[in-house]
Structure formats: structure tokens, C-alpha cells
C-alpha atoms as a PDB file:
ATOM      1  CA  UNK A   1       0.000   0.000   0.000  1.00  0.00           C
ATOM      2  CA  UNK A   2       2.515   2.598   1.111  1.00  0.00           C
ATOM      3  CA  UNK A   3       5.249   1.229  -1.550  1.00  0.00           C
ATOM      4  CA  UNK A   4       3.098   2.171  -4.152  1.00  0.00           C
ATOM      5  CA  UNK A   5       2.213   5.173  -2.803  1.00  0.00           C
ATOM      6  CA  UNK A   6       6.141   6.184  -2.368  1.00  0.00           C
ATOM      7  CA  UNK A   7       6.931   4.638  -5.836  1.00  0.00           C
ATOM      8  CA  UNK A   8       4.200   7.782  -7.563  1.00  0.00           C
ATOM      9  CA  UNK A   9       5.939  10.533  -5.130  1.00  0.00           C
ATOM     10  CA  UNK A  10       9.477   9.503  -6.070  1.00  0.00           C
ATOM     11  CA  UNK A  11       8.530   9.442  -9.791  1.00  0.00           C
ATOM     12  CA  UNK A  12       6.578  12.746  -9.828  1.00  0.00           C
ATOM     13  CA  UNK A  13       9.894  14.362  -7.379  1.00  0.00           C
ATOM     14  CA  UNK A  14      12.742  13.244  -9.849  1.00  0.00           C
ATOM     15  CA  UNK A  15      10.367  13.788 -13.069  1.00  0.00           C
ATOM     16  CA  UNK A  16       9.153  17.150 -11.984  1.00  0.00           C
ATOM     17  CA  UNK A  17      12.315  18.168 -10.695  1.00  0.00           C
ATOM     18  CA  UNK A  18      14.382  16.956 -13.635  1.00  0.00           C
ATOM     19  CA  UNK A  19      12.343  19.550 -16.097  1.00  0.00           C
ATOM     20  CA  UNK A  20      12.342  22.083 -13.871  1.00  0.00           C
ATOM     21  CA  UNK A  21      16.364  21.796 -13.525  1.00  0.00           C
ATOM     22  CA  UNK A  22      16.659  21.430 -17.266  1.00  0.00           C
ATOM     23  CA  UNK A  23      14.256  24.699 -17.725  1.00  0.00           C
ATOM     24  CA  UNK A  24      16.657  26.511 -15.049  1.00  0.00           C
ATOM     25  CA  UNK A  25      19.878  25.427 -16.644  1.00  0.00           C
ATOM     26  CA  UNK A  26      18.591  27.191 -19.944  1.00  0.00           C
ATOM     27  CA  UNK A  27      17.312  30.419 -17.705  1.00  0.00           C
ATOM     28  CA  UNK A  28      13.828  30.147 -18.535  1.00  0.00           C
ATOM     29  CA  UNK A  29      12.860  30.520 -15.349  1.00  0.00           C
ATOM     30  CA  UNK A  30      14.371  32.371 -12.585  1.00  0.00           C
ATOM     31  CA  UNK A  31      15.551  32.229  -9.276  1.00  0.00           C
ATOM     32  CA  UNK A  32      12.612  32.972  -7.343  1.00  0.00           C
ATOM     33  CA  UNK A  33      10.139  31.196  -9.672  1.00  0.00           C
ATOM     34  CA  UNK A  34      12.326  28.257  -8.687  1.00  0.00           C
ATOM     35  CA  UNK A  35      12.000  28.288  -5.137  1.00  0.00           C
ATOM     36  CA  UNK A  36       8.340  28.502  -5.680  1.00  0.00           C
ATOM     37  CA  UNK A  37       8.006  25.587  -7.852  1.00  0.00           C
ATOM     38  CA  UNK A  38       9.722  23.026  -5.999  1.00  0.00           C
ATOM     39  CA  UNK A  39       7.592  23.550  -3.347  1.00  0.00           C
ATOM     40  CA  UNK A  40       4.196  23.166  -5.796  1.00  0.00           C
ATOM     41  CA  UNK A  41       6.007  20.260  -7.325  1.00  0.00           C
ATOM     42  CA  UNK A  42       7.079  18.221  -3.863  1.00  0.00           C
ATOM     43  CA  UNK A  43       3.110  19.154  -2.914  1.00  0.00           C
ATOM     44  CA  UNK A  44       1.809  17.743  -5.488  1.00  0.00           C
ATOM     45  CA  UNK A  45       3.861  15.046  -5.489  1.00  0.00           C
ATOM     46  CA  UNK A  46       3.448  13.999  -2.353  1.00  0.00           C
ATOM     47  CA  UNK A  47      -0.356  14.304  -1.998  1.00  0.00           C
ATOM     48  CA  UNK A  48      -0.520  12.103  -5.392  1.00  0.00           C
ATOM     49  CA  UNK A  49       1.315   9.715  -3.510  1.00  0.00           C
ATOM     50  CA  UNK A  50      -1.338  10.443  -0.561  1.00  0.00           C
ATOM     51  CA  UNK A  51      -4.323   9.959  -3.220  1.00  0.00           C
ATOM     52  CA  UNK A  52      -2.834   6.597  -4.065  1.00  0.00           C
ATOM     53  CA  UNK A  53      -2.530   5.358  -0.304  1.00  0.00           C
ATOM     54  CA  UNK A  54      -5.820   6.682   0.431  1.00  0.00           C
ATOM     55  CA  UNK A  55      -7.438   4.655  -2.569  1.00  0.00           C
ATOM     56  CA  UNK A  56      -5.979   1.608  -1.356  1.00  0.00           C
ATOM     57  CA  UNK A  57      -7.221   1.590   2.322  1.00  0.00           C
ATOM     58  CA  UNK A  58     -10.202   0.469   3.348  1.00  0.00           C
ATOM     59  CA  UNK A  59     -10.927   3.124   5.828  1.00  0.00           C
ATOM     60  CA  UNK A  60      -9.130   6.022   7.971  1.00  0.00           C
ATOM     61  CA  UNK A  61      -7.733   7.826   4.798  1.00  0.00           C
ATOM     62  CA  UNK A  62      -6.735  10.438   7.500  1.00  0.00           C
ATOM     63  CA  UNK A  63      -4.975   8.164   9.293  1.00  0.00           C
ATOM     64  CA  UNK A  64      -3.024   6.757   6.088  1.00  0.00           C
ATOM     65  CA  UNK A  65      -2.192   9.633   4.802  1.00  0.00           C
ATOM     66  CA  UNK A  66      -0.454  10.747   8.279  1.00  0.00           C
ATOM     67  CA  UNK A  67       1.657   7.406   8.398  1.00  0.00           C
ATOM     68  CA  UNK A  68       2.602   7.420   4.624  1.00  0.00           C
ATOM     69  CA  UNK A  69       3.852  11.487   5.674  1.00  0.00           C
ATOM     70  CA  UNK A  70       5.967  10.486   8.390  1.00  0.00           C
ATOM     71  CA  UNK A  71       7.252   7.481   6.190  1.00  0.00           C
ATOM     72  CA  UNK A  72       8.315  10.396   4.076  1.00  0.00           C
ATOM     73  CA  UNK A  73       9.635  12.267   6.625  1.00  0.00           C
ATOM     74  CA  UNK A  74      11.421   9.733   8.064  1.00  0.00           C
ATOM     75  CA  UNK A  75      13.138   9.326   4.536  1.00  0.00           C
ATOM     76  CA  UNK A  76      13.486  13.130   4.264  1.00  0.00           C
ATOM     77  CA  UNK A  77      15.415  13.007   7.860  1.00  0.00           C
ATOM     78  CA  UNK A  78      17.672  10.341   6.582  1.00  0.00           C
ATOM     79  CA  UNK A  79      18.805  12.019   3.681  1.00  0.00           C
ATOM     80  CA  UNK A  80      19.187  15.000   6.239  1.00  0.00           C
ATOM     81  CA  UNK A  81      22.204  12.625   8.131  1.00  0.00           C
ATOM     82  CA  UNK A  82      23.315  11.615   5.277  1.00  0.00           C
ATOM     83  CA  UNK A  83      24.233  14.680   3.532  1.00  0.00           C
ATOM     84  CA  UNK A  84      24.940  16.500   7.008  1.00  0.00           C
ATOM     85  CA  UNK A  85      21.832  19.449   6.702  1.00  0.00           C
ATOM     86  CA  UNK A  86      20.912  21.244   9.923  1.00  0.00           C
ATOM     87  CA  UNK A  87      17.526  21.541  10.747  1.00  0.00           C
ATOM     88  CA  UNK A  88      16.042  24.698  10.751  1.00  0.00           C
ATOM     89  CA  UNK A  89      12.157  26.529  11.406  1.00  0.00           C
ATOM     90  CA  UNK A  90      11.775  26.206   7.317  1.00  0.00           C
ATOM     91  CA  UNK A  91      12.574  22.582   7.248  1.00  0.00           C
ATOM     92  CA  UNK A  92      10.131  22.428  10.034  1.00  0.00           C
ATOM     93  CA  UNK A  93       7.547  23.965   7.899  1.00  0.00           C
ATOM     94  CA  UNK A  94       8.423  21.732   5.200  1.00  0.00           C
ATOM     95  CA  UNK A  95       7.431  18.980   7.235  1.00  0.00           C
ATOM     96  CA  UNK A  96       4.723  20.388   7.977  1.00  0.00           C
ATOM     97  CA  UNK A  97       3.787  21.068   4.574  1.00  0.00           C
ATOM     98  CA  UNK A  98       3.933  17.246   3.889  1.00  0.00           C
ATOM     99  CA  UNK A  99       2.071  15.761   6.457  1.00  0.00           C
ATOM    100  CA  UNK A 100      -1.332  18.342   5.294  1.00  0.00           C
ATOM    101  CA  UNK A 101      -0.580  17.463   1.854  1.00  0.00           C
ATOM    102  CA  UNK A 102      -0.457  14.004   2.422  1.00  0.00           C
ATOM    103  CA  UNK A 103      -3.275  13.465   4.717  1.00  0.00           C
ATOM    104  CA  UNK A 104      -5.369  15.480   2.347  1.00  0.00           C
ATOM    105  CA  UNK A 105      -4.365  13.582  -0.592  1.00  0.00           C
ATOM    106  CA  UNK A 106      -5.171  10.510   1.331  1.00  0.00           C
ATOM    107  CA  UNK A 107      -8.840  11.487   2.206  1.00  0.00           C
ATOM    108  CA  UNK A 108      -9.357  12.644  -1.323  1.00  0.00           C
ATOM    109  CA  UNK A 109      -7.801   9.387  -2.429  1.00  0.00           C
ATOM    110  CA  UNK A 110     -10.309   7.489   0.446  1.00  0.00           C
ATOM    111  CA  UNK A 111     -13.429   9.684  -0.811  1.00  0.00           C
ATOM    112  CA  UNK A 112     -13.466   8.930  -4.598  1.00  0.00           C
ATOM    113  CA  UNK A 113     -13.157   5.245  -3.420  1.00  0.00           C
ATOM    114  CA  UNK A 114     -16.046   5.697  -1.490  1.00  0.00           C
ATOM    115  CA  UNK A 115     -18.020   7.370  -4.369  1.00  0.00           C
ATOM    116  CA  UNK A 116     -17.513   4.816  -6.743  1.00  0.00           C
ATOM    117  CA  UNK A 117     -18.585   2.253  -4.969  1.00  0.00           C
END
């Protein structure tokens, strides 16, 4: 359930992030504009990946959505280590960010489920 889920946000991050690196290198877009649309593009990704968990579950999209964020976040964090970030109040926000986006996707994902049926 959650692999799947992880499998759409990873493609939609790297996809979405590849063109928007590729329209940067060529300075189509600039600087700020940048900044702006990574953050649209991890939102949507992530609550795509939310819509797919939500879909899969039976019931509690909420609650799906809120473990697939922190799943996320957990990965997020690890890269963190890895690459020796500090934390800061916008990376807090960031997380943030995720877990509404995700839990949102998820109860979208949950509700269209529901409708179909």
C-alpha cells in the first residue's frame, strides 16, 4: 500500500524536478520562480502519492495519509544525516507542509473510493 504510494511521489519528485532543472539550466525561469516551484512540485507530489494510499485503504484515509507522511519524513530526515543538513524553522515547515498534503491527498484518495462504490 505505502510502496506504491512512495513509488508515484518519487517518480513525480525526480520527473518534476528533472524539467524544472533542465528549464533553469537554460534560464527560462528564474531564481525565485524556482523556489516557488519546488515547493508546488514536492506538494503535489506527495499528496498524489497520498491519493494513491488513500485509494488503497479500506478506511481512515486520515490516518493513512499521516503514516505514509511520516514514512516520508522519516526518509526526508535520513537524507538530512546523510548529507549533514541542519535543521532549521523552514525545514520544520516543510514537514509540515507534507504531512497536510499528504493526509489530504489521502482522504481525497479514500473519498473517490467511497463514491464509486
Amino acid at each position: 500500500m505505502f510502496l506504491k504510494g512512495l513509488i508515484f511521489t518519487s517518480v513525480g519528485l525526480l520527473g518534476l524536478t528533472l524539467i524544472l532543472t533542465v528549464l533553469h539550466y537554460f534560464n527560462l525561469i528564474n531564481d525565485k520562480a524556482v523556489e516557488v516551484i519546488k515547493l508546488i512540485i514536492s506538494i503535489t507530489s506527495i499528496s498524489v502519492g497520498g491519493f494513491v494510499v488513500g485509494a488503497s485503504c479500506e478506511k481512515k484515509g486520515w490516518l493513512s495519509g499521516l503514516k505514509f507522511a511520516f514514512i516520508i519524513i522519516l526518509i526526508f530526515v535520513l537524507f538530512t544525516f546523510i548529507f549533514r543538513i541542519g535543521f532549521n524553522f523552514k525545514t520544520f515547515i516543510y514537514y509540515l507542509i507534507i504531512i497536510a498534503s499528504s493526509t489530504i491527498g489521502s482522504m481525497i484518495g479514500i473519498s473517490t473510493k467511497i463514491n464509486e462504490k
